[in-house]
C-alpha atoms as a PDB file:
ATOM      1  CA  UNK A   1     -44.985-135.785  10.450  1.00  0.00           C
ATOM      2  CA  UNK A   2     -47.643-137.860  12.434  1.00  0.00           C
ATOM      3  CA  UNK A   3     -50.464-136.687  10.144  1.00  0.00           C
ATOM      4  CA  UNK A   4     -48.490-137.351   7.283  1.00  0.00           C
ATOM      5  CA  UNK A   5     -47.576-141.000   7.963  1.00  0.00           C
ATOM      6  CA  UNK A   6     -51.596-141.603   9.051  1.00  0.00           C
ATOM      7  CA  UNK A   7     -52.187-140.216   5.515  1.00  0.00           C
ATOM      8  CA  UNK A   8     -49.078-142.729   3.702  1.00  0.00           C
ATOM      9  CA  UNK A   9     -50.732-145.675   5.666  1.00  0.00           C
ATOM     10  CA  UNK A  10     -54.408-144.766   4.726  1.00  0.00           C
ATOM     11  CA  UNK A  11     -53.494-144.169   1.121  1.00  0.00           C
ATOM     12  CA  UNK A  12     -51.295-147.112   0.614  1.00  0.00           C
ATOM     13  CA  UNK A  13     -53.995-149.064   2.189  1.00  0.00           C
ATOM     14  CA  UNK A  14     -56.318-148.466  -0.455  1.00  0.00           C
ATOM     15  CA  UNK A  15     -54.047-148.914  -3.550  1.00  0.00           C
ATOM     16  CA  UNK A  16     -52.066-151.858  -2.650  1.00  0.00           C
ATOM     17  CA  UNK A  17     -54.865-153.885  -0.321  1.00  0.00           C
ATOM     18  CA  UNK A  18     -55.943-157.063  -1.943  1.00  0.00           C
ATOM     19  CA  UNK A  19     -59.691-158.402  -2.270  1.00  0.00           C
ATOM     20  CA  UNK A  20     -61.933-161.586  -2.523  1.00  0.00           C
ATOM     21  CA  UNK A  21     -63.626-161.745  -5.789  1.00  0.00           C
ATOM     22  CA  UNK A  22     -66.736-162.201  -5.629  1.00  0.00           C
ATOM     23  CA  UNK A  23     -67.622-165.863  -5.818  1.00  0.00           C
ATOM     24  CA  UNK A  24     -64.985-166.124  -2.988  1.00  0.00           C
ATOM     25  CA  UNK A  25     -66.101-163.569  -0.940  1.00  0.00           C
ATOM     26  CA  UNK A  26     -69.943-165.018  -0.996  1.00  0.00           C
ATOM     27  CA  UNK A  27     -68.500-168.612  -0.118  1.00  0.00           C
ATOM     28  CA  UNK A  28     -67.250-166.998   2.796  1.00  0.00           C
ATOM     29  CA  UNK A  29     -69.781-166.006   3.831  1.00  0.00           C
ATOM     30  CA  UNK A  30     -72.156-168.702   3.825  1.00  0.00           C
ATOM     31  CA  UNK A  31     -69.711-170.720   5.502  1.00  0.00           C
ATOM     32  CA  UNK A  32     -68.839-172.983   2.863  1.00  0.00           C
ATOM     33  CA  UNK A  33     -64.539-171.604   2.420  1.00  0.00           C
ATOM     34  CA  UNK A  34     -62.808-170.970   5.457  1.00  0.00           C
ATOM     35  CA  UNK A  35     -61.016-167.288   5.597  1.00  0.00           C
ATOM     36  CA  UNK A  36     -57.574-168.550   5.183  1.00  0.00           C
ATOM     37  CA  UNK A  37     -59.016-171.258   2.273  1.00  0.00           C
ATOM     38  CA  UNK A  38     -59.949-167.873   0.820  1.00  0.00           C
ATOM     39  CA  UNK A  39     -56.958-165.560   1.341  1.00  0.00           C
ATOM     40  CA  UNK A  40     -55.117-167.949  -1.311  1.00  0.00           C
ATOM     41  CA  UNK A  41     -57.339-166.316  -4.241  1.00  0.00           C
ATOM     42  CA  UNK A  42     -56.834-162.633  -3.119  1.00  0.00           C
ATOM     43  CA  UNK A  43     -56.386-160.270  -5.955  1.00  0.00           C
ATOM     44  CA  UNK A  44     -54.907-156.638  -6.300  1.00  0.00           C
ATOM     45  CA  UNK A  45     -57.441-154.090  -6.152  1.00  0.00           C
ATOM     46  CA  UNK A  46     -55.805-152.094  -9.126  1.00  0.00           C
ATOM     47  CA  UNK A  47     -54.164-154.959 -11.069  1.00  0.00           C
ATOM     48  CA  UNK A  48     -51.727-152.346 -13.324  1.00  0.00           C
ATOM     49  CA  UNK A  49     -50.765-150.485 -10.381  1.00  0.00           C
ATOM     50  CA  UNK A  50     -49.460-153.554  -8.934  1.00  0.00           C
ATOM     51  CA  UNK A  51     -47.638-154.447 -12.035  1.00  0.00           C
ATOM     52  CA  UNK A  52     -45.949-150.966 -11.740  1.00  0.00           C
ATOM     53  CA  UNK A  53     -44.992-151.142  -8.374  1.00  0.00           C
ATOM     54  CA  UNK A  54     -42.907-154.699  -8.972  1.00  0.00           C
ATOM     55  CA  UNK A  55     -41.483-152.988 -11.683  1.00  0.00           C
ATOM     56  CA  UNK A  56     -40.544-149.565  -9.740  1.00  0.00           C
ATOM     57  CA  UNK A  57     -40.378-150.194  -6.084  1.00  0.00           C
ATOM     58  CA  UNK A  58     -37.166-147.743  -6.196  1.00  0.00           C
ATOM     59  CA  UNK A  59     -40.041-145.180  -7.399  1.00  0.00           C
ATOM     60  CA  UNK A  60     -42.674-145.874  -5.175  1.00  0.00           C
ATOM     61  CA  UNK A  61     -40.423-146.624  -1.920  1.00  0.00           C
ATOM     62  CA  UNK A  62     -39.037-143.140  -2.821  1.00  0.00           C
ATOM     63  CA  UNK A  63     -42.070-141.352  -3.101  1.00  0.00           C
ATOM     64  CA  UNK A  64     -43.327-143.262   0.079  1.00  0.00           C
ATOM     65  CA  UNK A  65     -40.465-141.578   2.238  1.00  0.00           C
ATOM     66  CA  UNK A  66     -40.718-137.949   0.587  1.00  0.00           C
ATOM     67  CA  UNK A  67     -44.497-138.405   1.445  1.00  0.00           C
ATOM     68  CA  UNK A  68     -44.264-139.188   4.835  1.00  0.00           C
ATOM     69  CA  UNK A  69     -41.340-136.393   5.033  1.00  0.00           C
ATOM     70  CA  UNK A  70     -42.976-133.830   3.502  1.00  0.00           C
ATOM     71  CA  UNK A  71     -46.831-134.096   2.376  1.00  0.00           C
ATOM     72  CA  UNK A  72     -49.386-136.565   2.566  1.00  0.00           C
ATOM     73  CA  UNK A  73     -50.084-134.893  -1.065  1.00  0.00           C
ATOM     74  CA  UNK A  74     -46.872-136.404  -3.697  1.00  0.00           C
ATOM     75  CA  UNK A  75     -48.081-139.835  -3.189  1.00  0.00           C
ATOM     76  CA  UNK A  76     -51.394-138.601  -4.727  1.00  0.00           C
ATOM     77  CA  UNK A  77     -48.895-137.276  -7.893  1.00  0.00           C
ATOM     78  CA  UNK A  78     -47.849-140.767  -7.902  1.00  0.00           C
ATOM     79  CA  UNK A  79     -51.175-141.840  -8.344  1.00  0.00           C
ATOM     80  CA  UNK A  80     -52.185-139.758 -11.401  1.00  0.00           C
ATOM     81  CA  UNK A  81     -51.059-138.366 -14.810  1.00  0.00           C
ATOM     82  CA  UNK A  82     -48.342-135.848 -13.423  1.00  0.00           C
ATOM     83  CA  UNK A  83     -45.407-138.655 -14.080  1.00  0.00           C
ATOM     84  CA  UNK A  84     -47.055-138.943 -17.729  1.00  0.00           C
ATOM     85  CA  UNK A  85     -47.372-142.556 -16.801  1.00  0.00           C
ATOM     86  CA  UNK A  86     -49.710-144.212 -19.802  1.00  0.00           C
ATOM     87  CA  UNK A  87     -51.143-146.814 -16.890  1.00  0.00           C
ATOM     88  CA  UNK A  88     -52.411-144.354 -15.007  1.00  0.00           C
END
């Protein structure tokens, strides 16, 4: 059950983690934004998975638990074409 919630965490991580774009992140670093001036123009890594998981968080909070239950493995269904899901 350990393992599987390090997997959940490390999977979620990298589908719902938000990034700098680019102009952002390379005012950063040359010191001319501030981190937290910058955190107001994060952005969704996967914009249309985002969309889907406002729309579905029954789905997703479900498939969340039965991954950290059972396998690290169904939230990698969720993530591809076995729900037939045209976004994905």
């Amino acid at each position: 059950m350990i393992v599987n919630l390090a997997f959940a965490i490390t999977f979620r991580q990298g589908f719902n983690s938000k990034v700098l774009p680019v102009d952002k992140d390379r005012r950063v670093r040359l010191n001319k934004m501030t981190k937290r001036e910058a955190s107001k123009y994060l952005i969704p890594i996967d914009e249309q998975f985002n969309v889907f998981q406002q729309q579905n968080r029954c789905t997703v909070y479900s498939v969340f638990i039965l991954q950290t239950c059972l396998a690290y493995k169904v939230n990698k269904a969720l993530y591809s074409f076995f729900y037939d899901l045209s976004m994905f």
